[in-house]
PDB file of N, CA and C in Angstrom:
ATOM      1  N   UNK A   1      25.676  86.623 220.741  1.00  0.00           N
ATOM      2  CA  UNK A   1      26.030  87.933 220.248  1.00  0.00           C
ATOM      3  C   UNK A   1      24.973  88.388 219.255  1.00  0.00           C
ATOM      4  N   UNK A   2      24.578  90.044 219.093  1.00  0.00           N
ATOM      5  CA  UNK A   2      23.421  90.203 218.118  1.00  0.00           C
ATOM      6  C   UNK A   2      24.284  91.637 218.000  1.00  0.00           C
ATOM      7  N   UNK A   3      24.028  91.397 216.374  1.00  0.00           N
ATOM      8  CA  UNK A   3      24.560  92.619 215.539  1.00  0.00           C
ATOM      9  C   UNK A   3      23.442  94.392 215.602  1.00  0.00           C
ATOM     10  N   UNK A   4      23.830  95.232 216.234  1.00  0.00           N
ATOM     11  CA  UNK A   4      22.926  96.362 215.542  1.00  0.00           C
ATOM     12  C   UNK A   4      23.507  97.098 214.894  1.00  0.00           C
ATOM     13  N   UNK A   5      22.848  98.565 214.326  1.00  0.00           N
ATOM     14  CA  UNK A   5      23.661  99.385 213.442  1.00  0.00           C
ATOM     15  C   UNK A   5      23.387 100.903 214.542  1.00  0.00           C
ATOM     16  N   UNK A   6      24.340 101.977 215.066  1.00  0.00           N
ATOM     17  CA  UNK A   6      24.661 102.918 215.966  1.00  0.00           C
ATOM     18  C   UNK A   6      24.533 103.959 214.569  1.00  0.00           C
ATOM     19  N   UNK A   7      23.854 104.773 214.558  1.00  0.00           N
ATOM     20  CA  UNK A   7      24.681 105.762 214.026  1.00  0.00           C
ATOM     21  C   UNK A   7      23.933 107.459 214.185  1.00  0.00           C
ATOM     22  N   UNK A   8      25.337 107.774 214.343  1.00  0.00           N
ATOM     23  CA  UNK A   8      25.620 109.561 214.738  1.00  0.00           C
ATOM     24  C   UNK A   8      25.692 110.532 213.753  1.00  0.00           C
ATOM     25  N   UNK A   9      24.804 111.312 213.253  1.00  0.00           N
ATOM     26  CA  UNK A   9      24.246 111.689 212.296  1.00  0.00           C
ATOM     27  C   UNK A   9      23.769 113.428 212.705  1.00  0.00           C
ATOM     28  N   UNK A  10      24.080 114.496 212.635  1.00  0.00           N
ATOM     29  CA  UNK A  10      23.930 115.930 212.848  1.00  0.00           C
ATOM     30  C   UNK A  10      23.152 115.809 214.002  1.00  0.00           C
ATOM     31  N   UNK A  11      23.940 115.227 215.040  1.00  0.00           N
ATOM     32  CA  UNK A  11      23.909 115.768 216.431  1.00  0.00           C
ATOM     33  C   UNK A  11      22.838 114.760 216.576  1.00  0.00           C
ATOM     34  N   UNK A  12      22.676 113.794 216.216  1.00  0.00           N
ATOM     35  CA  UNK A  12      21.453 112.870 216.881  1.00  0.00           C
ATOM     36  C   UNK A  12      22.226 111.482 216.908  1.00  0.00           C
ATOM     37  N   UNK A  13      21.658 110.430 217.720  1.00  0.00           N
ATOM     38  CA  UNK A  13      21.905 109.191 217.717  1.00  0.00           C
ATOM     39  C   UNK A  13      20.445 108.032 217.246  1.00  0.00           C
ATOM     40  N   UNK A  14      20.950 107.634 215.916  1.00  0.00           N
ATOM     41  CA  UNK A  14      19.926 106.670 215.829  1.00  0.00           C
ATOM     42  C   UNK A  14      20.495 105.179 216.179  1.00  0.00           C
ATOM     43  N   UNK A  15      20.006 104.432 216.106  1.00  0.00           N
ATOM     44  CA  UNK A  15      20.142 102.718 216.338  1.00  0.00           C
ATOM     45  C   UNK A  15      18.732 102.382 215.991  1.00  0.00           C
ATOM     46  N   UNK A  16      19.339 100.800 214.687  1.00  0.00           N
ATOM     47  CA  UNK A  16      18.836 100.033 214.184  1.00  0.00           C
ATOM     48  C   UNK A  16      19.088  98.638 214.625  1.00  0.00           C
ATOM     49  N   UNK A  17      17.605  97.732 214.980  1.00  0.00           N
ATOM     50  CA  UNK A  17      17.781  96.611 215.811  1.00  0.00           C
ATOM     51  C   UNK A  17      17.087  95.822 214.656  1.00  0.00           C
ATOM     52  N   UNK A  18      17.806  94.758 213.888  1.00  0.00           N
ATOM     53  CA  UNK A  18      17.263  94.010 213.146  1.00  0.00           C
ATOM     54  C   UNK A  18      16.032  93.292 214.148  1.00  0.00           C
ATOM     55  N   UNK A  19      15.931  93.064 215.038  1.00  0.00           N
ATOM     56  CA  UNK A  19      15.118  91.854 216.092  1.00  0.00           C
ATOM     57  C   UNK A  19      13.798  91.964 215.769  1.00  0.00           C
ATOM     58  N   UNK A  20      12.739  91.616 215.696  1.00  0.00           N
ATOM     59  CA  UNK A  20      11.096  91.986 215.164  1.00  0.00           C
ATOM     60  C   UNK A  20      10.980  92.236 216.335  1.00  0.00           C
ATOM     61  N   UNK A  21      11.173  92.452 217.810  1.00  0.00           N
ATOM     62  CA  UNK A  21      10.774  92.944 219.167  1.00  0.00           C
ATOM     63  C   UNK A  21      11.505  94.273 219.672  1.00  0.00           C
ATOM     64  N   UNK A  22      10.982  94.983 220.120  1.00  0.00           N
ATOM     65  CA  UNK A  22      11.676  96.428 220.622  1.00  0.00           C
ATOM     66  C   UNK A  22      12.474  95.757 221.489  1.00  0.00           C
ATOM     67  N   UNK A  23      13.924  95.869 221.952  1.00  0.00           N
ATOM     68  CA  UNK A  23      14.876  95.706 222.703  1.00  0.00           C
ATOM     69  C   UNK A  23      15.681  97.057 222.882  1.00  0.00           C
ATOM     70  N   UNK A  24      16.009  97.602 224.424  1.00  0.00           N
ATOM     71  CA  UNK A  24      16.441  98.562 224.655  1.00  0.00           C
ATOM     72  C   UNK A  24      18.155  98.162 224.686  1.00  0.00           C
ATOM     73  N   UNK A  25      19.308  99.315 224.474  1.00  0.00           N
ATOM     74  CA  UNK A  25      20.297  99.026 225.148  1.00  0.00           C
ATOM     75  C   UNK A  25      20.738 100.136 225.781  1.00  0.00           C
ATOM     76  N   UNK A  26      20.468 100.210 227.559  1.00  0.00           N
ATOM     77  CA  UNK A  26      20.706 101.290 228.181  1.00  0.00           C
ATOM     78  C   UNK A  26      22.107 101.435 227.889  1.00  0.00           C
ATOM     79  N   UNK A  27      22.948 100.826 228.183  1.00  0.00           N
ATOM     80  CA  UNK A  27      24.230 100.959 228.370  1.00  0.00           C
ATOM     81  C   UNK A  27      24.946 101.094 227.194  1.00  0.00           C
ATOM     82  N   UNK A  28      24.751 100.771 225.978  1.00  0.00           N
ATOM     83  CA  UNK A  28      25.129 101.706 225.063  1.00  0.00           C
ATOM     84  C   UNK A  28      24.783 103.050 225.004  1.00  0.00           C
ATOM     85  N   UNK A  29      23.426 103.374 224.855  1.00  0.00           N
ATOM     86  CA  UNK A  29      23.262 104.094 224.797  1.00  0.00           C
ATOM     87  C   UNK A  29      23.377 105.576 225.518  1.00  0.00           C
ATOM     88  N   UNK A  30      23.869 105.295 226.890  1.00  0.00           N
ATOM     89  CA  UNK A  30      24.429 106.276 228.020  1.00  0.00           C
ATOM     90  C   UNK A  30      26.199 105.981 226.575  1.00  0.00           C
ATOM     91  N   UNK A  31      26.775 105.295 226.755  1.00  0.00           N
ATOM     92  CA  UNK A  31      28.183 105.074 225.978  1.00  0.00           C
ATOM     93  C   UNK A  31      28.197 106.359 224.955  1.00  0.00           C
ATOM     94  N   UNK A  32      26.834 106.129 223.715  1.00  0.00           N
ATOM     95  CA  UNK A  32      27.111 106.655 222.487  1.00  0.00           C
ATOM     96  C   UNK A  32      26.742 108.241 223.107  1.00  0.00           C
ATOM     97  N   UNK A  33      25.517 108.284 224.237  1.00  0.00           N
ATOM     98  CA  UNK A  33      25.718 110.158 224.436  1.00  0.00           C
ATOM     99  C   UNK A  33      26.472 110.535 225.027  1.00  0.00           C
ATOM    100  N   UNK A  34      27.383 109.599 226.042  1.00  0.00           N
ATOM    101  CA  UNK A  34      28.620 110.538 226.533  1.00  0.00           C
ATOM    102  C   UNK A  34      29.579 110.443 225.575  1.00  0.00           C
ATOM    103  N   UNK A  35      29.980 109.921 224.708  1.00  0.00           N
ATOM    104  CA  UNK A  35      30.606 110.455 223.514  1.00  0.00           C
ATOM    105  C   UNK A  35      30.573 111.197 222.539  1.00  0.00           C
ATOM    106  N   UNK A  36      29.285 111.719 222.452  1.00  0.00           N
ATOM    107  CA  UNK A  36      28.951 112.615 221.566  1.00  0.00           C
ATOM    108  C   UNK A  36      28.602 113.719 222.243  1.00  0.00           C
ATOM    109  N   UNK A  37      28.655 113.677 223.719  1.00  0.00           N
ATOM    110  CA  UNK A  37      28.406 114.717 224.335  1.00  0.00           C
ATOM    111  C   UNK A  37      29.991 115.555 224.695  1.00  0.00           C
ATOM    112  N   UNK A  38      31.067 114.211 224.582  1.00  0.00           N
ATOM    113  CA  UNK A  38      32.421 114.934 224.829  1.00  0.00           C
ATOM    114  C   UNK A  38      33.010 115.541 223.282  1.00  0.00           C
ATOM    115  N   UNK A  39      32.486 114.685 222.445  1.00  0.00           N
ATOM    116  CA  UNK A  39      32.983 115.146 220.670  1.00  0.00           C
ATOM    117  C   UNK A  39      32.165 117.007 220.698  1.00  0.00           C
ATOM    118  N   UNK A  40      31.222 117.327 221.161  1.00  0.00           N
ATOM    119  CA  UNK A  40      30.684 118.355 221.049  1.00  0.00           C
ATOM    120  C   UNK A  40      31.374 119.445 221.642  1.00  0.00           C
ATOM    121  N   UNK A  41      31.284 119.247 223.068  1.00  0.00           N
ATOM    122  CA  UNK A  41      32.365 119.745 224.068  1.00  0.00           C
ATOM    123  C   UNK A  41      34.014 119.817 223.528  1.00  0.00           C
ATOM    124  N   UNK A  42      34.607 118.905 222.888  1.00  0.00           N
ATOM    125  CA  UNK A  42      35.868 119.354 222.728  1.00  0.00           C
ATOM    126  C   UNK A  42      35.993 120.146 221.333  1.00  0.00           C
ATOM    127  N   UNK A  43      34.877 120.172 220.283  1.00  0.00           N
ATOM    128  CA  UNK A  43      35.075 120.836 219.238  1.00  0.00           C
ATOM    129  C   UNK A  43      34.404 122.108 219.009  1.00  0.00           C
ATOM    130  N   UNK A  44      33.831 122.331 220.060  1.00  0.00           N
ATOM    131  CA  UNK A  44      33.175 123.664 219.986  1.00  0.00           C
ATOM    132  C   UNK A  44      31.797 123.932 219.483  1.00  0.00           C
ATOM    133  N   UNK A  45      31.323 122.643 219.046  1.00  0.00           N
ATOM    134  CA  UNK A  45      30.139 122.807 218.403  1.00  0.00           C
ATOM    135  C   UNK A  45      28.638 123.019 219.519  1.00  0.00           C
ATOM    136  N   UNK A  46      29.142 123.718 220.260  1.00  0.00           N
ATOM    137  CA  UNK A  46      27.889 124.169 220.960  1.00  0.00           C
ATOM    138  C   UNK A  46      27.503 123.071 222.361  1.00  0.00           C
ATOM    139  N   UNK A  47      25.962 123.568 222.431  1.00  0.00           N
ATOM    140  CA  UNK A  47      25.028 122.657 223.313  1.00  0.00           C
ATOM    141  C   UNK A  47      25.647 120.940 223.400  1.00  0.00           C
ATOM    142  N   UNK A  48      26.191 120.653 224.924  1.00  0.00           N
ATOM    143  CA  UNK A  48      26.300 119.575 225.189  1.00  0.00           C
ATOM    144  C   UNK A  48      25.507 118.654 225.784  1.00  0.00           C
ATOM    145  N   UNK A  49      24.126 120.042 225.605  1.00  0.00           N
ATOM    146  CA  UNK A  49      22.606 118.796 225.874  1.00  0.00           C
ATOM    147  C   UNK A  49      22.596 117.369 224.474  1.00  0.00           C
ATOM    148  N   UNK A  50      22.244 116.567 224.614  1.00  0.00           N
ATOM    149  CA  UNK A  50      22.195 115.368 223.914  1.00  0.00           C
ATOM    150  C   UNK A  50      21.002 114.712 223.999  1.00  0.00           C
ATOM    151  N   UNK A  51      19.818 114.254 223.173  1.00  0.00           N
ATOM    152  CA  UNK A  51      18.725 113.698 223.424  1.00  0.00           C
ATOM    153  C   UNK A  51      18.806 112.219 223.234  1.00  0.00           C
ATOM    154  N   UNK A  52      17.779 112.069 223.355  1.00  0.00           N
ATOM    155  CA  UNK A  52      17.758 110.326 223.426  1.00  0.00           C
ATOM    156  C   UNK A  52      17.655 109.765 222.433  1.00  0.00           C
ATOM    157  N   UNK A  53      18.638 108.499 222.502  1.00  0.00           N
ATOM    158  CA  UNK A  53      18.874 107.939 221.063  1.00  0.00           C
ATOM    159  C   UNK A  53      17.261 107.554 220.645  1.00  0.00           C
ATOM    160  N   UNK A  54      17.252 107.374 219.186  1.00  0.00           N
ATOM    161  CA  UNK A  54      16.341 107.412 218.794  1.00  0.00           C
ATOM    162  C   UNK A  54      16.197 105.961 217.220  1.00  0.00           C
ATOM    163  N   UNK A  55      15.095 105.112 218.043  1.00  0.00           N
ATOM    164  CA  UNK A  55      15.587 103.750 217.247  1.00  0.00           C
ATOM    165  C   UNK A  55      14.523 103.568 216.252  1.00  0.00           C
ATOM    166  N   UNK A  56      15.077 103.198 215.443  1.00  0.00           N
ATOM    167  CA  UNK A  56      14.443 103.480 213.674  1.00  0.00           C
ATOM    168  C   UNK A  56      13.734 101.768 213.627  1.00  0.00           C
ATOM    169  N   UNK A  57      11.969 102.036 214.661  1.00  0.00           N
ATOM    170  CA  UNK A  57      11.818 100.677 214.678  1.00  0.00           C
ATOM    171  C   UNK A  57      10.904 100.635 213.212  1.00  0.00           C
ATOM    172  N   UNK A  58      11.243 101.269 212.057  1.00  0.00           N
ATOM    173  CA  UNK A  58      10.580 100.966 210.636  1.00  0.00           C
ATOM    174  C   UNK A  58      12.083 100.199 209.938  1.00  0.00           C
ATOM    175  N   UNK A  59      12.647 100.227 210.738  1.00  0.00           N
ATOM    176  CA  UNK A  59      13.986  99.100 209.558  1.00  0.00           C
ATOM    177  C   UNK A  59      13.918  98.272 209.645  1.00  0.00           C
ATOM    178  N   UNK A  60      14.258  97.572 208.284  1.00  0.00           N
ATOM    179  CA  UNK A  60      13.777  96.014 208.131  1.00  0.00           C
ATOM    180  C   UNK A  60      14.298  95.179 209.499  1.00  0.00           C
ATOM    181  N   UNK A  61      13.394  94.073 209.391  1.00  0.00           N
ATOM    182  CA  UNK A  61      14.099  92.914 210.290  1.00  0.00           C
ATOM    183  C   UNK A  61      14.500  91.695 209.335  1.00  0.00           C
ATOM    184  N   UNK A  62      15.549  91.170 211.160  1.00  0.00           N
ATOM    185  CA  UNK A  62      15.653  90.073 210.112  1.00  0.00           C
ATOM    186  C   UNK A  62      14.370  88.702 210.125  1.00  0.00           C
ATOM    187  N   UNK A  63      14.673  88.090 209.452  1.00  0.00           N
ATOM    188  CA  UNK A  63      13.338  86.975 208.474  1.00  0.00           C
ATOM    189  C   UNK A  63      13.423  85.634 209.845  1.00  0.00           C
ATOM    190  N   UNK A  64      14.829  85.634 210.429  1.00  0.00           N
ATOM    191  CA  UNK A  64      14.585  84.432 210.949  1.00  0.00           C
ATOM    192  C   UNK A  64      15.486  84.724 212.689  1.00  0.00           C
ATOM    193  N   UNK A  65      15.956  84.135 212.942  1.00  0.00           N
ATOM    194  CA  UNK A  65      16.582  84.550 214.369  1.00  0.00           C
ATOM    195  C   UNK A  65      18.361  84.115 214.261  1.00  0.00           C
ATOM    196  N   UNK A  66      19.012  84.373 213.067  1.00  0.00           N
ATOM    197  CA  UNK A  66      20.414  84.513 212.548  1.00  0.00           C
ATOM    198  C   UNK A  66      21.165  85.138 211.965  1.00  0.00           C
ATOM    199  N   UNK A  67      20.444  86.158 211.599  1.00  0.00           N
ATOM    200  CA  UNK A  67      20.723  87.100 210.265  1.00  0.00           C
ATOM    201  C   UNK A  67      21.276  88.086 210.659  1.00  0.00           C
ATOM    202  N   UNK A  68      21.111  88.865 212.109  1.00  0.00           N
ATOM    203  CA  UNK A  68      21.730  89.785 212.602  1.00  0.00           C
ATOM    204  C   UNK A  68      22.541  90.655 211.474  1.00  0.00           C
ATOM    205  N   UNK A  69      24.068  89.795 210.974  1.00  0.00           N
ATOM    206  CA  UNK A  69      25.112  90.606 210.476  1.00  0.00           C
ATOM    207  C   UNK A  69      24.593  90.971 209.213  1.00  0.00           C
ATOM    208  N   UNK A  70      24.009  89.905 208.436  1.00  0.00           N
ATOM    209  CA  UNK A  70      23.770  90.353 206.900  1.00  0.00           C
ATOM    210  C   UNK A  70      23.234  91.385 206.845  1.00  0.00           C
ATOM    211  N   UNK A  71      21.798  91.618 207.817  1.00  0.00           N
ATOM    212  CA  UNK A  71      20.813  92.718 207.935  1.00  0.00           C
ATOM    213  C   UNK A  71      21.685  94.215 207.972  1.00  0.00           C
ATOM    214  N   UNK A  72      22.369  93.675 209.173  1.00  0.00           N
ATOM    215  CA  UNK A  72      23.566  95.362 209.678  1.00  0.00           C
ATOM    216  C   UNK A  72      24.143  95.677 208.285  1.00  0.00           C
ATOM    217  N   UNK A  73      24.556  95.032 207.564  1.00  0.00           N
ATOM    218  CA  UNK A  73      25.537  95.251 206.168  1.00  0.00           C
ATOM    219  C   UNK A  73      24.402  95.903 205.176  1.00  0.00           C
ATOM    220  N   UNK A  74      23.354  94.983 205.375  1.00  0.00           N
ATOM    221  CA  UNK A  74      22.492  95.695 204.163  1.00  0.00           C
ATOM    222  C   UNK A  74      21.820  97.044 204.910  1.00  0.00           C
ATOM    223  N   UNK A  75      21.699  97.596 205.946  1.00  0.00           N
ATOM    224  CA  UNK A  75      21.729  98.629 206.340  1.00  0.00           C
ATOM    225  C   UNK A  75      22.574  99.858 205.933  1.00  0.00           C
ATOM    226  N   UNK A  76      23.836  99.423 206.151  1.00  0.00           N
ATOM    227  CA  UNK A  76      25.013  99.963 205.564  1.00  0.00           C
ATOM    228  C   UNK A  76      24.768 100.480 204.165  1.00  0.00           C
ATOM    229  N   UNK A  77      24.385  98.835 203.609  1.00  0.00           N
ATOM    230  CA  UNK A  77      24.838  98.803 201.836  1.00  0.00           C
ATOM    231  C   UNK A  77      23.305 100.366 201.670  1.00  0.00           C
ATOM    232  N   UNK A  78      22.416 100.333 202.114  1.00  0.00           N
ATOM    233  CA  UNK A  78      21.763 100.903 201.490  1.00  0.00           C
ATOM    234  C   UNK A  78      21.407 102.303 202.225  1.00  0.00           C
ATOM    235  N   UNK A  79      21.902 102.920 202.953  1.00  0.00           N
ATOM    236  CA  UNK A  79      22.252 104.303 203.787  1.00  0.00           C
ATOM    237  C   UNK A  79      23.789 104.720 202.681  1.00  0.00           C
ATOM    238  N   UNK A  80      24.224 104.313 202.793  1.00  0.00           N
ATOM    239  CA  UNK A  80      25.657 104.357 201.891  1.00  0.00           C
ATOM    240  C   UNK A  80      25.252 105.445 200.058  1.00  0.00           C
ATOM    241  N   UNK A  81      24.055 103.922 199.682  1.00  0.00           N
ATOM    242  CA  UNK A  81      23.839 103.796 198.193  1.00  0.00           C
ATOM    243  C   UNK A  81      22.491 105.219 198.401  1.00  0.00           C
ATOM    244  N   UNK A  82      22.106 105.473 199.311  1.00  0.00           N
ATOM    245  CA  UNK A  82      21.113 106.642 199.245  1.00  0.00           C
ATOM    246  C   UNK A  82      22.129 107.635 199.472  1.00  0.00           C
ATOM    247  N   UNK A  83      21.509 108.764 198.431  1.00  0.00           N
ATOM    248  CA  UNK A  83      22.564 110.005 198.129  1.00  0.00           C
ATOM    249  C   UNK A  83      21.890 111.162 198.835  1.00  0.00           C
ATOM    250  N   UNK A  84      20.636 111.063 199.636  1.00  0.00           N
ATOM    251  CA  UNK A  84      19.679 112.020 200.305  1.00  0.00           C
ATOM    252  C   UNK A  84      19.861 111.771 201.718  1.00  0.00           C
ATOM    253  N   UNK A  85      20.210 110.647 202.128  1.00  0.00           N
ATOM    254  CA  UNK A  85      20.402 110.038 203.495  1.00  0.00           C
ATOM    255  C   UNK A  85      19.175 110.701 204.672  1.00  0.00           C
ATOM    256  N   UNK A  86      18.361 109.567 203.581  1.00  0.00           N
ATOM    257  CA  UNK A  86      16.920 109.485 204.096  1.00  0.00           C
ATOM    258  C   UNK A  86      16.548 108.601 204.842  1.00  0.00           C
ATOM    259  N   UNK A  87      17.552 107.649 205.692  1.00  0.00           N
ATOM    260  CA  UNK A  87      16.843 106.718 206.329  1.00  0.00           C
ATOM    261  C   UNK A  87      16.133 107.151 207.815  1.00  0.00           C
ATOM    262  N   UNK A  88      16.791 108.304 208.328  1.00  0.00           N
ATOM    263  CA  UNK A  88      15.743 108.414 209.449  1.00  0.00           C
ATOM    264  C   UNK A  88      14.105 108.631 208.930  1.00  0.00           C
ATOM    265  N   UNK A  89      13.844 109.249 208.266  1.00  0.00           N
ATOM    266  CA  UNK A  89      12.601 109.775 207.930  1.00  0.00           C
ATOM    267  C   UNK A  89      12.329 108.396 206.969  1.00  0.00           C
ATOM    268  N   UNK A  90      12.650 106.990 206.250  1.00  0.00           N
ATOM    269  CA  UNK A  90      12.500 106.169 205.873  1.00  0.00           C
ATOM    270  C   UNK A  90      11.792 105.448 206.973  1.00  0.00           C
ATOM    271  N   UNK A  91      12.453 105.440 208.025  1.00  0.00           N
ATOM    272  CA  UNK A  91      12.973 104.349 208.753  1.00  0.00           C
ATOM    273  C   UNK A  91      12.407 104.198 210.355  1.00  0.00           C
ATOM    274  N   UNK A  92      12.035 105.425 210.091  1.00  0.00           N
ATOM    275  CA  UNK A  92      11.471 105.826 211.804  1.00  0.00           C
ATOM    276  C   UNK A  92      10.089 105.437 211.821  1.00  0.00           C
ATOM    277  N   UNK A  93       8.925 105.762 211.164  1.00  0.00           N
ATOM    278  CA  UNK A  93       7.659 104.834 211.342  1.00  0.00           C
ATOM    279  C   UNK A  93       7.445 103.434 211.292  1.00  0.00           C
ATOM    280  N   UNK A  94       7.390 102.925 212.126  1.00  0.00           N
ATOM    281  CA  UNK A  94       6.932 101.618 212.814  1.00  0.00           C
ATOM    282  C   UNK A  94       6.614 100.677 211.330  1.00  0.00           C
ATOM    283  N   UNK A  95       7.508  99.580 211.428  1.00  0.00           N
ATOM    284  CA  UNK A  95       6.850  98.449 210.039  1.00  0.00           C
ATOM    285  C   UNK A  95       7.536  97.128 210.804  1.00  0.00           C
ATOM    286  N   UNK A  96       6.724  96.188 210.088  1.00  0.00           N
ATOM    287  CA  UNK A  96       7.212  94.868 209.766  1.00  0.00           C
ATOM    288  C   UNK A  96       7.466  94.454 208.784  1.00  0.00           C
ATOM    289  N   UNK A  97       8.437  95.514 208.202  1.00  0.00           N
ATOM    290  CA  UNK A  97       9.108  94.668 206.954  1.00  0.00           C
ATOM    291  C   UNK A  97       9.943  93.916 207.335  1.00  0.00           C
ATOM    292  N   UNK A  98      10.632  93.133 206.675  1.00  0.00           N
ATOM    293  CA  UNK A  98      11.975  92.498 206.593  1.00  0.00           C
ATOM    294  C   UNK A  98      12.754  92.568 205.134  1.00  0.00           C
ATOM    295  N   UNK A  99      13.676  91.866 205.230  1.00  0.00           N
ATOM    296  CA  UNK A  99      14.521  91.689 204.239  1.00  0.00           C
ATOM    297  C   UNK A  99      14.334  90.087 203.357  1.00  0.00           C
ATOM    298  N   UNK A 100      14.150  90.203 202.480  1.00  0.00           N
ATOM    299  CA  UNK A 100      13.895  89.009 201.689  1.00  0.00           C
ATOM    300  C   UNK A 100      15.381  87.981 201.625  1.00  0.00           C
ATOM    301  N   UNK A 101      15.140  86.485 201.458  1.00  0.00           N
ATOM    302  CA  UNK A 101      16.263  85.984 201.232  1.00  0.00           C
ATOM    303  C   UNK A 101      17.429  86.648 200.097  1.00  0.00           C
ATOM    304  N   UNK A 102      17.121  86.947 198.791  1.00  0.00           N
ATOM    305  CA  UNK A 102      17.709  87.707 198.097  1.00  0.00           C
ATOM    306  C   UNK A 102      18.142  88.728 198.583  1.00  0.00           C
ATOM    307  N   UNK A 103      17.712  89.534 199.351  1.00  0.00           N
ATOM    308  CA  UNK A 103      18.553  90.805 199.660  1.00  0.00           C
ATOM    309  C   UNK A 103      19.315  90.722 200.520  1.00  0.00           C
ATOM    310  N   UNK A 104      19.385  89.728 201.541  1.00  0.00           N
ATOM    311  CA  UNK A 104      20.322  89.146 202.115  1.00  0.00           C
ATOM    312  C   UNK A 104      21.495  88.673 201.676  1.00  0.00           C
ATOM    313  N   UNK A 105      20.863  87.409 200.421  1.00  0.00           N
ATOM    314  CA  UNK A 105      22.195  86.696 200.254  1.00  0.00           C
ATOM    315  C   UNK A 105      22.862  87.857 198.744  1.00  0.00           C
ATOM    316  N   UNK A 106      22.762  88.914 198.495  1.00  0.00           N
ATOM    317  CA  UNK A 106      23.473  89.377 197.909  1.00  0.00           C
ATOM    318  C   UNK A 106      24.004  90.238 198.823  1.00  0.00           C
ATOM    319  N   UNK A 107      24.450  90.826 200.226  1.00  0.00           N
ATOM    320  CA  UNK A 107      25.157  91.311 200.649  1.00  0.00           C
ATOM    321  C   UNK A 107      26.525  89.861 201.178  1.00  0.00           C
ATOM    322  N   UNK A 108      25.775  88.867 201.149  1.00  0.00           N
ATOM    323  CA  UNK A 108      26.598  87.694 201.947  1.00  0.00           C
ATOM    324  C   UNK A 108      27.489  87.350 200.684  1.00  0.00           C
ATOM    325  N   UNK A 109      26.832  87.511 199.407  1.00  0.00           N
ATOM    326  CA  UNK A 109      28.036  87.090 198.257  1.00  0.00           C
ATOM    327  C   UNK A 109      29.237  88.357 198.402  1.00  0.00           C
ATOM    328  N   UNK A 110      28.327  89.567 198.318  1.00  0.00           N
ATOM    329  CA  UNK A 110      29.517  90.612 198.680  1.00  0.00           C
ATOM    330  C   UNK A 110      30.476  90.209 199.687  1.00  0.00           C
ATOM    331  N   UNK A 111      30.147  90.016 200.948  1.00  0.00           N
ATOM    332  CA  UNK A 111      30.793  89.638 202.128  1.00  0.00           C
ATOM    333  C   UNK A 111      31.817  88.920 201.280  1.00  0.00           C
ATOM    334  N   UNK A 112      31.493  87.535 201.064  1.00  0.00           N
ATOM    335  CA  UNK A 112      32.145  86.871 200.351  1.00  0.00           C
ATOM    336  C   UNK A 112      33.283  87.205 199.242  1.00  0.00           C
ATOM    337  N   UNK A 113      32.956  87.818 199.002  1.00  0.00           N
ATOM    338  CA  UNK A 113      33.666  88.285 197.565  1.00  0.00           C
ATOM    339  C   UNK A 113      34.977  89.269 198.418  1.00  0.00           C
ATOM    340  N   UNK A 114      34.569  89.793 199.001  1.00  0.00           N
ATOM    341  CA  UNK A 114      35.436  90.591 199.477  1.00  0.00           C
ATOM    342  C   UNK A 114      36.606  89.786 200.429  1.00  0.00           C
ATOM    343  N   UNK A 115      36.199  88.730 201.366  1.00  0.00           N
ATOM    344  CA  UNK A 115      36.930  88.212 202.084  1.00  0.00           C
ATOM    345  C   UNK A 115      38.057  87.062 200.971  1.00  0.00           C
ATOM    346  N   UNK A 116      37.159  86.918 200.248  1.00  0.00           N
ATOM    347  CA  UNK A 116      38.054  85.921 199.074  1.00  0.00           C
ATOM    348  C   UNK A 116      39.406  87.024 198.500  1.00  0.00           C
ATOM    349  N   UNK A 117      39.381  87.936 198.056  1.00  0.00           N
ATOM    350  CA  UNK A 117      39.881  89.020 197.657  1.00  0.00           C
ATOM    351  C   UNK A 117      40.957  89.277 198.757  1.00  0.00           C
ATOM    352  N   UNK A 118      41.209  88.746 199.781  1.00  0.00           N
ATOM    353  CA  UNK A 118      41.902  89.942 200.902  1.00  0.00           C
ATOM    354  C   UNK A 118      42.470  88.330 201.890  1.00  0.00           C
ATOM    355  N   UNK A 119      42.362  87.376 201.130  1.00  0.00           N
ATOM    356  CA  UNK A 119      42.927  86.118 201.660  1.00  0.00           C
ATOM    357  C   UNK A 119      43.516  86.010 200.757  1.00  0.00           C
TER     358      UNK A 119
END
């Protein structure tokens, strides 16, 4: 199983693939535009043309070949914590960054913290 992050954002579809290799997913991605092509269609908001998802290969990866979920969370944690919701234009030119052990394991203490809390 490998974690990504989907997201539907003023009529566009981005997806974030922690993996350091471009990996396509047709079949989501037919999934997320016929859903956003029927959310359009039933609310009136116009044009039920839909373009092609569009994958933000400048977001970090992950460091090793396990990290999948932490990465998706710190995606989250930090699209969330930006108040401009700048990650397409962050995120869309091509990098090899990653995520450092620290920025990892402070979403995993969160994780943590939270699951301790709710047991």
């Amino acid at each position: 199983m490998h974690w990504i992050l989907s997201i539907i954002w003023e009529g566009e579809i981005y997806i974030l693939n922690p993996l350091p290799h471009p990996t396509q997913f047709p079949e989501l991605e037919n999934a997320l535009a016929r859903a956003l092509k029927k959310f359009n269609v039933e609310t009136g908001r116009g044009s039920n043309k839909i373009g092609k998802a569009k994958f933000l290969s400048g977001s970090p990866k992950q460091p090793g070949g396990h990290e999948c979920a932490y990465v998706v969370m710190r995606y989250m944690k930090e699209i969330i914590n930006d108040t401009k919701l700048t990650f397409a234009k962050k995120w869309l030119p091509k990098s090899r960054a990653s995520y450092t052990e620290d920025e990892l394991n402070e979403v995993r203490l969160e994780a943590l913290h939270f699951i301790q809390d709710h047991v």
